[in-house]
N, C-alpha and C. Protein backbone atom coordinates (compact mmCIF):
# COMPACT_ATOMS: atom_id res chain seq x y z
N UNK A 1 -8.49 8.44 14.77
CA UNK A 1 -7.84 7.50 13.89
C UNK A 1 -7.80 8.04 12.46
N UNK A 2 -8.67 8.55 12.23
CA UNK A 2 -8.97 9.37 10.60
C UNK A 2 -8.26 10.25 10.50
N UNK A 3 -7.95 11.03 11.28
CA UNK A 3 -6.86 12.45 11.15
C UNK A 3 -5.25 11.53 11.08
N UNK A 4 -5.11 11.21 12.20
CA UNK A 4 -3.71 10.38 11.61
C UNK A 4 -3.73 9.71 11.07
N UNK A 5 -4.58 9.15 10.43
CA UNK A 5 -3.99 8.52 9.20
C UNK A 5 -3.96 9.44 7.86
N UNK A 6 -4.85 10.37 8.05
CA UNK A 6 -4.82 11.51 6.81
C UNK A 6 -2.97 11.90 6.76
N UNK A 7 -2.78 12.32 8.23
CA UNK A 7 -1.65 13.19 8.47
C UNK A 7 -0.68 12.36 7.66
N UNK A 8 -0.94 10.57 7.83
CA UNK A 8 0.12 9.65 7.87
C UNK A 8 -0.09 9.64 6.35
N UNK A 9 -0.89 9.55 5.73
CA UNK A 9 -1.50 9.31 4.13
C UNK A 9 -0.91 10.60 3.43
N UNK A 10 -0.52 11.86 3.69
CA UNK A 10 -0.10 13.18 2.94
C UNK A 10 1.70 12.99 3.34
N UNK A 11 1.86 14.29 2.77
CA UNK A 11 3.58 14.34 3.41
C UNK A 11 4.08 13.89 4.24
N UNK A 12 3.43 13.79 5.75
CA UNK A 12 4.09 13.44 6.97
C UNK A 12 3.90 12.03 7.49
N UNK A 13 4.81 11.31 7.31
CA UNK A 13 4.52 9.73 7.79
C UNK A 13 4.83 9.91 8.70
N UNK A 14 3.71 9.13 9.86
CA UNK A 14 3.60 8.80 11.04
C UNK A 14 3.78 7.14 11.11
N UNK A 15 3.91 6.71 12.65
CA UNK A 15 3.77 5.02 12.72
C UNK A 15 2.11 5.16 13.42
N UNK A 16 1.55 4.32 12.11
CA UNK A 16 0.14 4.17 11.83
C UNK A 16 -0.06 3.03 13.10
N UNK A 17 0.76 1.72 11.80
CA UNK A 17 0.74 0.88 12.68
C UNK A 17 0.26 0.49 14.35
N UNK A 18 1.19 1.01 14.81
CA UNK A 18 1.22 1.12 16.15
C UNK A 18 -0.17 1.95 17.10
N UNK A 19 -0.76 2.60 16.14
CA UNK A 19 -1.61 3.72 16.87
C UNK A 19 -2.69 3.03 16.78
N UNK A 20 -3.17 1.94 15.25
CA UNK A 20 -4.11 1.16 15.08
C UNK A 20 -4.03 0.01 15.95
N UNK A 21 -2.94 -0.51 16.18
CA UNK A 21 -2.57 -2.02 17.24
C UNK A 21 -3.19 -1.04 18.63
N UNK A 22 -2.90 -0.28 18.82
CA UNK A 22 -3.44 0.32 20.24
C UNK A 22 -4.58 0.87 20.69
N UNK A 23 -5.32 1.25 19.35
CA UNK A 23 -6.31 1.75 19.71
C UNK A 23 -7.69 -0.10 19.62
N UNK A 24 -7.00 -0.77 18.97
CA UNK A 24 -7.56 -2.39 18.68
C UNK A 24 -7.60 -3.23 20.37
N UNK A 25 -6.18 -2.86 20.40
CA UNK A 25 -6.39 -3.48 21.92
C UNK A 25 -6.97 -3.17 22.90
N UNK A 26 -7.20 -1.83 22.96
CA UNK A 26 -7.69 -1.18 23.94
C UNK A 26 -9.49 -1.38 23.93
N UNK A 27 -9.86 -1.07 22.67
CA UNK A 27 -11.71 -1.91 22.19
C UNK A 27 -11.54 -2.46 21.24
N UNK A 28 -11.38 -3.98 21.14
CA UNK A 28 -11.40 -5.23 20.30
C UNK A 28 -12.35 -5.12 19.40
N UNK A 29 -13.63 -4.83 20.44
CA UNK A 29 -14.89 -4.85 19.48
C UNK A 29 -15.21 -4.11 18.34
N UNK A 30 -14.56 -2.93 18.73
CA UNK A 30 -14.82 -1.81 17.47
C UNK A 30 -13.39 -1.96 16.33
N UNK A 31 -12.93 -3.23 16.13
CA UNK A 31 -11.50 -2.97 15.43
C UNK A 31 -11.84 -3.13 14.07
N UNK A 32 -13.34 -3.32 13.53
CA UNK A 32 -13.51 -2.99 12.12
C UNK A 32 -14.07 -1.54 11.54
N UNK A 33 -13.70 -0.68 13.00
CA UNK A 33 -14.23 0.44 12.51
C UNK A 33 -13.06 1.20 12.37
N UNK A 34 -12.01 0.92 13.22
CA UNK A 34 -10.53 1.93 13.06
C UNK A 34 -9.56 1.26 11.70
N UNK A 35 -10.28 -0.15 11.30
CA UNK A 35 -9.47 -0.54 10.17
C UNK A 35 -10.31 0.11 9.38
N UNK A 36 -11.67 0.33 9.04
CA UNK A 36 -12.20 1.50 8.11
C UNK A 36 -11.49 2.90 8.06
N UNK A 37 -11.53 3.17 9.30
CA UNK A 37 -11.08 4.81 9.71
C UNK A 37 -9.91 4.94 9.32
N UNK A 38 -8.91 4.07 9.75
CA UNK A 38 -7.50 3.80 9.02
C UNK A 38 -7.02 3.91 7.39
N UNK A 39 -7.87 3.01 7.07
CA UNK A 39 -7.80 3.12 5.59
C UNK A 39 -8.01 4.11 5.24
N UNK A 40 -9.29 4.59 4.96
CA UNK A 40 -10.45 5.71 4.93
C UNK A 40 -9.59 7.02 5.09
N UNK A 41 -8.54 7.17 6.33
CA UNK A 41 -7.65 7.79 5.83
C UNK A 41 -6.68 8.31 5.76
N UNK A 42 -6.33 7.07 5.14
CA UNK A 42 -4.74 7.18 4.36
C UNK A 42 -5.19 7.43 2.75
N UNK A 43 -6.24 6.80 2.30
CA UNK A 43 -6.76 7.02 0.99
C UNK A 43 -6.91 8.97 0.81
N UNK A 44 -7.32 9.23 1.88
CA UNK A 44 -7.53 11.13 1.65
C UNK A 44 -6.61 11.29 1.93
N UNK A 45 -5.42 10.85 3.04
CA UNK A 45 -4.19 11.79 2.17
C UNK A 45 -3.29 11.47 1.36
N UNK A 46 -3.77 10.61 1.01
CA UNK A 46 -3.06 10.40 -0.30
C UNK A 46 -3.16 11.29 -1.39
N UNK A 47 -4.36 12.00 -1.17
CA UNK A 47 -4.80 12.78 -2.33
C UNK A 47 -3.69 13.77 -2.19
N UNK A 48 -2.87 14.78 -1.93
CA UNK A 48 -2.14 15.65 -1.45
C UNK A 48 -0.80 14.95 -2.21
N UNK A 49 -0.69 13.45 -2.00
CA UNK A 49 0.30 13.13 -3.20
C UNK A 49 0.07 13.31 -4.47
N UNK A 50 -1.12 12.90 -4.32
CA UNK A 50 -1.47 12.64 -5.86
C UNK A 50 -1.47 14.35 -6.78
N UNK A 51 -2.04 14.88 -5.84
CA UNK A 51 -1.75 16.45 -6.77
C UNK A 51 -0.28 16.78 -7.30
N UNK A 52 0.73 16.46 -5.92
CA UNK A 52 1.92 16.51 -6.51
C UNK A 52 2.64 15.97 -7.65
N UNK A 53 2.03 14.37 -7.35
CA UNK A 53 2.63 13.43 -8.61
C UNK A 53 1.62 13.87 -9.54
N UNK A 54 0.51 14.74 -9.93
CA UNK A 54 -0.14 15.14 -10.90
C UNK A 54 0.48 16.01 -11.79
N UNK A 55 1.02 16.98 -10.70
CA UNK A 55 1.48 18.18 -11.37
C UNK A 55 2.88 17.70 -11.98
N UNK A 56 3.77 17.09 -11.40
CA UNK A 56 5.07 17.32 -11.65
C UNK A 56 5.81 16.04 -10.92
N UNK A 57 4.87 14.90 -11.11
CA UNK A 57 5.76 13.47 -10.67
C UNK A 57 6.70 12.83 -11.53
N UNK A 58 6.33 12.82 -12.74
CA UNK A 58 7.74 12.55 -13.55
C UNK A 58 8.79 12.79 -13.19
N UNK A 59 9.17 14.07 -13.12
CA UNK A 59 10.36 14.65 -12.41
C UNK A 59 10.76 14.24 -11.74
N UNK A 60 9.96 14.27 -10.76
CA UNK A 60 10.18 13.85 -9.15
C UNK A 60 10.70 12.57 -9.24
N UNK A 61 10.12 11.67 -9.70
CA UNK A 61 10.28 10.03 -9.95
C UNK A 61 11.88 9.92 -10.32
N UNK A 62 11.92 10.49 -11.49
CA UNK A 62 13.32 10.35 -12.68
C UNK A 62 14.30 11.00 -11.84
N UNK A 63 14.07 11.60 -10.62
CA UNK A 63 15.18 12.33 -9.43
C UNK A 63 15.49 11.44 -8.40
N UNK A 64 14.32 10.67 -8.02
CA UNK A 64 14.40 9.42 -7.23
C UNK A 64 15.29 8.27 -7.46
N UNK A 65 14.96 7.60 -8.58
CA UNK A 65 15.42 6.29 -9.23
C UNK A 65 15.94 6.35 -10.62
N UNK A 66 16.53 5.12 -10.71
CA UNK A 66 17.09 5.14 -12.19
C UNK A 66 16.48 4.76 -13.59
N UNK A 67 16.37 5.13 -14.31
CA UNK A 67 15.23 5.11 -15.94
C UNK A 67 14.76 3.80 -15.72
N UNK A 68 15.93 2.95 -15.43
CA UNK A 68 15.32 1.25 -15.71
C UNK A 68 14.21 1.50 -14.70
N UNK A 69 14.85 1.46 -13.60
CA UNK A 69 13.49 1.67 -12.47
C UNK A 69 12.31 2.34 -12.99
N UNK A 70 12.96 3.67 -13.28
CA UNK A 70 11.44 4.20 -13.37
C UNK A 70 10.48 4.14 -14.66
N UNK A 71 11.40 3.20 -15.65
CA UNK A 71 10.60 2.79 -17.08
C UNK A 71 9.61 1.19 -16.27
N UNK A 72 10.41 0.40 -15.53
CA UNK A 72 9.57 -0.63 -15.36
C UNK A 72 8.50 -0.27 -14.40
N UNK A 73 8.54 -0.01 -13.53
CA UNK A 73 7.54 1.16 -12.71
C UNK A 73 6.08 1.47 -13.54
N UNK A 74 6.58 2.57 -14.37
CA UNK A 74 5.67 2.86 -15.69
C UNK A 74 5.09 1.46 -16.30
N UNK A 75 5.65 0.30 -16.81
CA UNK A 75 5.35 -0.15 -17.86
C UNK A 75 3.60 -1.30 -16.45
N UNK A 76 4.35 -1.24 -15.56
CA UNK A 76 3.49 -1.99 -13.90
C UNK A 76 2.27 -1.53 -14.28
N UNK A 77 2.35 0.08 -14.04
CA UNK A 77 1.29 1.17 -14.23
C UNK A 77 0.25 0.59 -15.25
N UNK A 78 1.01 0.52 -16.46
CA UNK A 78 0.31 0.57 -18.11
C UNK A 78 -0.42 -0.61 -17.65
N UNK A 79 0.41 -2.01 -17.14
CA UNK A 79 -0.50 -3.15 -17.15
C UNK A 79 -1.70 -3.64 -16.33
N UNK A 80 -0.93 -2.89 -14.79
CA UNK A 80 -2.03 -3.46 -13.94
C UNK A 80 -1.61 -2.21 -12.78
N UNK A 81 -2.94 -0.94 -13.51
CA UNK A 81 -2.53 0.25 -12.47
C UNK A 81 -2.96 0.00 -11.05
N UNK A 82 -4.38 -0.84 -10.99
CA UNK A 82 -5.09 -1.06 -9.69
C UNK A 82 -3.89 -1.92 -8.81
N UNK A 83 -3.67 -2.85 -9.17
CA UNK A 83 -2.88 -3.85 -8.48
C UNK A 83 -1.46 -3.30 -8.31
N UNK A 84 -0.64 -2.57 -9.51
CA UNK A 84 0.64 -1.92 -8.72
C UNK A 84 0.60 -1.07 -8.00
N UNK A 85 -0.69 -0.51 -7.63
CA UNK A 85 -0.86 0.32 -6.58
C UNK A 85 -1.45 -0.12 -5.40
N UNK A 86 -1.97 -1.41 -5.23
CA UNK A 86 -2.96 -1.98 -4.10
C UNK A 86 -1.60 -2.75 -3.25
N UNK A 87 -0.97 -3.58 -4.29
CA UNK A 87 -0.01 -4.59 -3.04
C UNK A 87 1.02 -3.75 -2.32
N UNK A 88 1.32 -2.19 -3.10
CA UNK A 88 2.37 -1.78 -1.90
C UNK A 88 1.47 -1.35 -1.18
N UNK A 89 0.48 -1.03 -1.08
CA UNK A 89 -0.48 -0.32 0.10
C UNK A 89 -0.21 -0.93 0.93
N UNK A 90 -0.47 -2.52 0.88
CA UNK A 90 -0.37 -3.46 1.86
C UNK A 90 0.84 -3.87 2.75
N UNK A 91 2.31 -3.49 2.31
CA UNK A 91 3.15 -3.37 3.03
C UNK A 91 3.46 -2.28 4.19
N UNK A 92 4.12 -2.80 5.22
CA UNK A 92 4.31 -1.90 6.09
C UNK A 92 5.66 -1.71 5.80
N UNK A 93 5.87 0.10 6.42
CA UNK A 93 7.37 0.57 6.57
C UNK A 93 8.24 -0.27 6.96
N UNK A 94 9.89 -0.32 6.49
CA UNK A 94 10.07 0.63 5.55
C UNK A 94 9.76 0.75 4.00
N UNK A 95 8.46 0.04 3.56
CA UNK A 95 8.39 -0.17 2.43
C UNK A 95 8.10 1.45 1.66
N UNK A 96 8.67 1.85 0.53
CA UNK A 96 8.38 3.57 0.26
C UNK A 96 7.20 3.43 -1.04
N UNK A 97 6.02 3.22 0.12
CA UNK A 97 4.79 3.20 -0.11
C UNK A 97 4.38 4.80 -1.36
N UNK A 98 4.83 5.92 -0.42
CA UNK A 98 4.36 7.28 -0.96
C UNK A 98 5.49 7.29 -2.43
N UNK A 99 5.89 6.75 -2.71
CA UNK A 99 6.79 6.44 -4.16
C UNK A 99 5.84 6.21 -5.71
N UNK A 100 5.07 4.92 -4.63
CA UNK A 100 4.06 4.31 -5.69
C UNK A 100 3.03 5.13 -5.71
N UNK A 101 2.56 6.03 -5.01
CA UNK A 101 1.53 7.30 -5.04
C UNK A 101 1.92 8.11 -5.86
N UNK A 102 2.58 8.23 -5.72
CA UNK A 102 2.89 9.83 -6.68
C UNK A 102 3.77 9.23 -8.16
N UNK A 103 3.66 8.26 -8.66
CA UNK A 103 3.97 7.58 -9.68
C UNK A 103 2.54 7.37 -10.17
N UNK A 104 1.39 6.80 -9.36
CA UNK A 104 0.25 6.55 -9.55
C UNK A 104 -0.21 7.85 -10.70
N UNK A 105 -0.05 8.83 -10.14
CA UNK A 105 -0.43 10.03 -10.30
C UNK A 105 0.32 10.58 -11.54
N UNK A 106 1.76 9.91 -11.57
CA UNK A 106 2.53 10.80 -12.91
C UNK A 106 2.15 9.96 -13.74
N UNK A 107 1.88 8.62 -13.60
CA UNK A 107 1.09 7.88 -14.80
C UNK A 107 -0.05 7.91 -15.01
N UNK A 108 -1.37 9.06 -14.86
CA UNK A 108 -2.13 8.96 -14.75
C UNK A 108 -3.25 8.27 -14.40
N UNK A 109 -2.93 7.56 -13.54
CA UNK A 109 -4.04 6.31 -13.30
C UNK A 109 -5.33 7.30 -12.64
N UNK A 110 -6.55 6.79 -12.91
CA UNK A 110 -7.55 7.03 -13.29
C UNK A 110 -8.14 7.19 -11.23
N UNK A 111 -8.33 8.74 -11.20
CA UNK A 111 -8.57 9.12 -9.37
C UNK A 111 -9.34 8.13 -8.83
N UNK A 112 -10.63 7.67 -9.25
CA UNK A 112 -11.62 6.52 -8.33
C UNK A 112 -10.55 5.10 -8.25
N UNK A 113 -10.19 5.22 -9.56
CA UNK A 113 -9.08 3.56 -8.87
C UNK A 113 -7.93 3.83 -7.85
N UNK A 114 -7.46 5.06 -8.05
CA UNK A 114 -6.32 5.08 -6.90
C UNK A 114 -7.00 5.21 -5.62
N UNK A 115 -8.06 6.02 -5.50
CA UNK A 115 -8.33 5.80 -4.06
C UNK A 115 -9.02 4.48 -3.58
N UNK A 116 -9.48 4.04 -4.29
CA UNK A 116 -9.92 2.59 -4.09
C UNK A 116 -9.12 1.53 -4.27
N UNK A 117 -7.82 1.67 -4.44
CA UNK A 117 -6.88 0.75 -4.42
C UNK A 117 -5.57 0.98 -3.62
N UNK A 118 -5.44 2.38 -3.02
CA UNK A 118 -5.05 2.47 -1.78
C UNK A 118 -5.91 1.95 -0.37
N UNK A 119 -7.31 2.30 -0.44
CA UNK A 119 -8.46 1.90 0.70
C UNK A 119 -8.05 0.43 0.78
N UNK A 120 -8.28 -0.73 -0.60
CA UNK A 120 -8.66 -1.65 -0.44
C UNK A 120 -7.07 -2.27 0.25
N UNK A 121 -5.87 -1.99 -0.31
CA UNK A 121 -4.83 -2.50 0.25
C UNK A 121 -4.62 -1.96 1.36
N UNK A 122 -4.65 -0.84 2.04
CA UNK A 122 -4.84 -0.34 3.62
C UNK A 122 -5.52 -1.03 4.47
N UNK A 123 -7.03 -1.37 3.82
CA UNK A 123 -8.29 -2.30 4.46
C UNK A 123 -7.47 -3.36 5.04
N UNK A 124 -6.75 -4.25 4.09
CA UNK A 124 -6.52 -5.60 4.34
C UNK A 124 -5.31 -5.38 5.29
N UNK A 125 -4.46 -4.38 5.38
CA UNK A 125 -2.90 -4.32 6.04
C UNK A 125 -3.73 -4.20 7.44
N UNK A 126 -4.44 -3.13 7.72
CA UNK A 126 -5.11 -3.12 9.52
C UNK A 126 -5.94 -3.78 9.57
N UNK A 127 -6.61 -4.68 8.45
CA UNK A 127 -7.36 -5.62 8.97
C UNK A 127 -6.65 -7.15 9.77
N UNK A 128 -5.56 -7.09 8.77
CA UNK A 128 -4.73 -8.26 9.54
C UNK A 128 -3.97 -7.91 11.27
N UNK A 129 -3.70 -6.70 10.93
CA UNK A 129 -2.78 -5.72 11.98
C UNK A 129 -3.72 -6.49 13.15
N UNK A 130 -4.95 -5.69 12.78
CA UNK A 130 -6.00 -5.41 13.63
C UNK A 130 -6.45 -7.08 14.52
N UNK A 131 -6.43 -8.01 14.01
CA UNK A 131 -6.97 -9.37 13.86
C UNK A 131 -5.54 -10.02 14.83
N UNK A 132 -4.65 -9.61 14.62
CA UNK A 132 -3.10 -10.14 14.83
C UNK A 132 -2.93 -9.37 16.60
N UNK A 133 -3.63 -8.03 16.63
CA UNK A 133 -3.31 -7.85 18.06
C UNK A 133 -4.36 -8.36 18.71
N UNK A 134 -5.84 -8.37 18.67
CA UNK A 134 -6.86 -9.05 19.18
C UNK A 134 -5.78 -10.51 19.29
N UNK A 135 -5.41 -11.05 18.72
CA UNK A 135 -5.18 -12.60 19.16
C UNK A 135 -4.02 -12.87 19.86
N UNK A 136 -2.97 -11.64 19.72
CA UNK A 136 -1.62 -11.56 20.44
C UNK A 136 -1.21 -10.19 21.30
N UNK A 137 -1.53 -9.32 21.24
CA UNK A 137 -1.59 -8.18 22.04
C UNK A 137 -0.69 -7.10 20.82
N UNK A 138 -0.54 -5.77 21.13
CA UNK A 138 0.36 -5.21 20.60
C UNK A 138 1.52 -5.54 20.54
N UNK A 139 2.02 -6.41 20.90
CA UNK A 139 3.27 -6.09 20.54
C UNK A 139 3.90 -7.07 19.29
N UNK A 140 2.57 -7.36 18.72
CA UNK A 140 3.15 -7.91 17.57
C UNK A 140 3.13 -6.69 16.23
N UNK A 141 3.17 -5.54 16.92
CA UNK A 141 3.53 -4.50 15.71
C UNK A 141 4.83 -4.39 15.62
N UNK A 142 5.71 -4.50 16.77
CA UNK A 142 7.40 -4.54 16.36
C UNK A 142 7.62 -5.72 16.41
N UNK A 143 6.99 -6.83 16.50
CA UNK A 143 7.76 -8.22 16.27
C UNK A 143 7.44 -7.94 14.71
N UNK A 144 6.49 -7.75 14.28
CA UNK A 144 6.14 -7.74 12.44
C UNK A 144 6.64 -6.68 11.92
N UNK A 145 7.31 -5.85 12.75
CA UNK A 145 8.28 -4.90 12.18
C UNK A 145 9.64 -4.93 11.83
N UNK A 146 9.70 -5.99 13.29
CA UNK A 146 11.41 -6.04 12.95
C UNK A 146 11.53 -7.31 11.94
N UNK A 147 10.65 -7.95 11.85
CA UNK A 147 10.58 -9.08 10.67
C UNK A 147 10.66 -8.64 9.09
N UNK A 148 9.57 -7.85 9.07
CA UNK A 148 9.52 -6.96 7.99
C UNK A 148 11.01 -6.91 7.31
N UNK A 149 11.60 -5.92 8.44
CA UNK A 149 13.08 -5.14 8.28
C UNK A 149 13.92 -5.94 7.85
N UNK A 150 13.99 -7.26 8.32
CA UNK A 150 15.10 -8.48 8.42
C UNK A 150 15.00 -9.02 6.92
N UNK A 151 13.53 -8.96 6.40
CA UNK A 151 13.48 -10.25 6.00
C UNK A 151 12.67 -9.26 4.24
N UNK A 152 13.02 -8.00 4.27
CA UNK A 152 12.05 -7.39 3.67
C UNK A 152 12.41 -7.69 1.64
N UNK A 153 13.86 -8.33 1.71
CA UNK A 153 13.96 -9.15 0.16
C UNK A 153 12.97 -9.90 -0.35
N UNK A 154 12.67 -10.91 0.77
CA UNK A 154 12.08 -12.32 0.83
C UNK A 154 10.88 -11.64 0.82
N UNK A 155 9.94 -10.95 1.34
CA UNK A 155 8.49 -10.87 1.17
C UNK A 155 8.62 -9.78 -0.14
N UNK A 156 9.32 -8.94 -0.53
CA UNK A 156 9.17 -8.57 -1.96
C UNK A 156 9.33 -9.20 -2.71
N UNK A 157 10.12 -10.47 -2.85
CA UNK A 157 9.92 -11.55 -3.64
C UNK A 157 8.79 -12.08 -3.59
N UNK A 158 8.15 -12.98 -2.51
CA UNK A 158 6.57 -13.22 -2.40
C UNK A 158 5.70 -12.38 -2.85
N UNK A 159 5.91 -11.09 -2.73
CA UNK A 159 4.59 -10.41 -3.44
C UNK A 159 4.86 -10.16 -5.23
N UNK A 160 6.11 -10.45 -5.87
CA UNK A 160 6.11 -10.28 -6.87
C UNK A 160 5.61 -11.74 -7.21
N UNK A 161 5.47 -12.41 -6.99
CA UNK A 161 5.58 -13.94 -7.05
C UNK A 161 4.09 -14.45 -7.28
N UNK A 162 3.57 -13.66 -6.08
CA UNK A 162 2.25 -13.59 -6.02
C UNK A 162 1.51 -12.87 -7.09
N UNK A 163 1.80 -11.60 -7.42
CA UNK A 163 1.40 -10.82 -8.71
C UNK A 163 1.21 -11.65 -9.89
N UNK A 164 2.66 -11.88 -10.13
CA UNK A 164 2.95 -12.45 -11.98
C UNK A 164 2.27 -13.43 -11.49
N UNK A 165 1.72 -15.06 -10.50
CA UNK A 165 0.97 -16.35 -10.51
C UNK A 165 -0.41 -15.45 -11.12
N UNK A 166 -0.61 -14.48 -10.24
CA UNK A 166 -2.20 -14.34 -10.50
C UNK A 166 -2.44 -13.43 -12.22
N UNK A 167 -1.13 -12.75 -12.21
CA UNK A 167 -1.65 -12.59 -13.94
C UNK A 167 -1.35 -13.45 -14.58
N UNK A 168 -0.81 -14.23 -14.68
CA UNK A 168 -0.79 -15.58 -15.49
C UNK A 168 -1.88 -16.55 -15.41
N UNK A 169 -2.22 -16.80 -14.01
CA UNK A 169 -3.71 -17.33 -14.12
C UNK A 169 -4.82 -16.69 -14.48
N UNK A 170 -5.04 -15.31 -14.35
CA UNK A 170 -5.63 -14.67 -15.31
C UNK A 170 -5.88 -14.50 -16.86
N UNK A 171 -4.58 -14.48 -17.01
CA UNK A 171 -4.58 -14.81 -18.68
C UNK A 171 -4.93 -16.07 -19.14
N UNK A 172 -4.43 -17.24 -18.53
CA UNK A 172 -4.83 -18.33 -19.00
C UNK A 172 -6.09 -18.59 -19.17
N UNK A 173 -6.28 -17.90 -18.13
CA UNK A 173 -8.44 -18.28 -17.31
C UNK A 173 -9.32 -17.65 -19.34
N UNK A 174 -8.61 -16.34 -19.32
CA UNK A 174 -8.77 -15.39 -20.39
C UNK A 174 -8.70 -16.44 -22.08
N UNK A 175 -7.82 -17.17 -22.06
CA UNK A 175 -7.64 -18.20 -23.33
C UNK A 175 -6.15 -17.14 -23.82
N UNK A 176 -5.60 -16.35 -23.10
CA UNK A 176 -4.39 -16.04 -23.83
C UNK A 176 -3.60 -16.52 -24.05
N UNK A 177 -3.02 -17.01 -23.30
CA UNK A 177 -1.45 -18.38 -23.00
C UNK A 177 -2.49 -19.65 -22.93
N UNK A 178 -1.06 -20.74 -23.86
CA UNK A 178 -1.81 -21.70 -23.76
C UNK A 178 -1.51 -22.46 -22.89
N UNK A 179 -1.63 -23.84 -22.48
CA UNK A 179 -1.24 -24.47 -21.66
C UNK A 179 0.16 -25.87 -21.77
């Protein structure tokens, strides 16, 4: 489980998904150890992005997308590097997860938070994965796939939705904004 997900975490995306739903169903009992192993690593290969987006992700980025994009991107970074890097963890393909890695990296965000904020949003994606085939079998990796696909406006809306509630309740909590 650790090697593919390394493999899946560096250049070469694999369907994780599916390998974690199968290896869950097959021993239920041990499914908090392949959602460790899972995470655990996709976080190491991530590192292999991160050198890239170290060395020369700007570029790369500003070749990808357009300034607006890649200025608001940046400005995500400046505010909340842990968290614009944790909630795409948590999406599954086709979300272009390895985007926000190697942006991580051209904005310098700080190495112990990126790998700990890829782990922690990986943690929670096969922990649900993981929890979802124990209670329904595999094959709710392509029913939550093809949902994903269908519907993938609407849950990027929810997770932005979700973001800005919780920095706003943050700030408030903080005495910044008033009420």
């Amino acid at each position: 489980m650790f090697a593919i997900a390394v493999i899946d975490g560096s250049l070469l995306g694999m369907p994780l998904d599916p390998v974690v739903a199968g290896y869950v169903y097959q021993s239920p009992h041990k499914f908090l150890w392949y959602v460790v192993m899972a995470s655990a690593g996709s976080a190491v290969g991530s590192i292999v992005l991160y050198v890239i987006g170290y060395k020369g992700g700007e570029v790369l980025l500003q070749k990808r997308m357009s300034q607006q994009k890649f200025e608001s991107m940046r400005r995500s970074f400046d505010r909340h590097e842990f968290w614009a890097l944790m909630f795409p963890a948590l999406l599954p393909p086709p979300f272009p997860f390895k985007l926000f890695v190697l942006a991580a990296a051209a904005f310098d965000m700080n190495f112990a938070h990126f790998e700990l904020a890829i782990f922690a949003g990986r943690f929670v994606r096969f922990l649900i994965l993981a929890l979802l085939t124990i209670q329904f079998g595999p094959q709710v990796v392509s029913i939550t796939g093809h949902l994903v696909h269908q519907h993938l406006a609407a849950l990027l809306l929810a997770v932005v939705v979700a973001v800005t509630g919780y920095v706003l309740l943050r700030q408030r909590r903080k005495g910044k904004l008033s009420p």
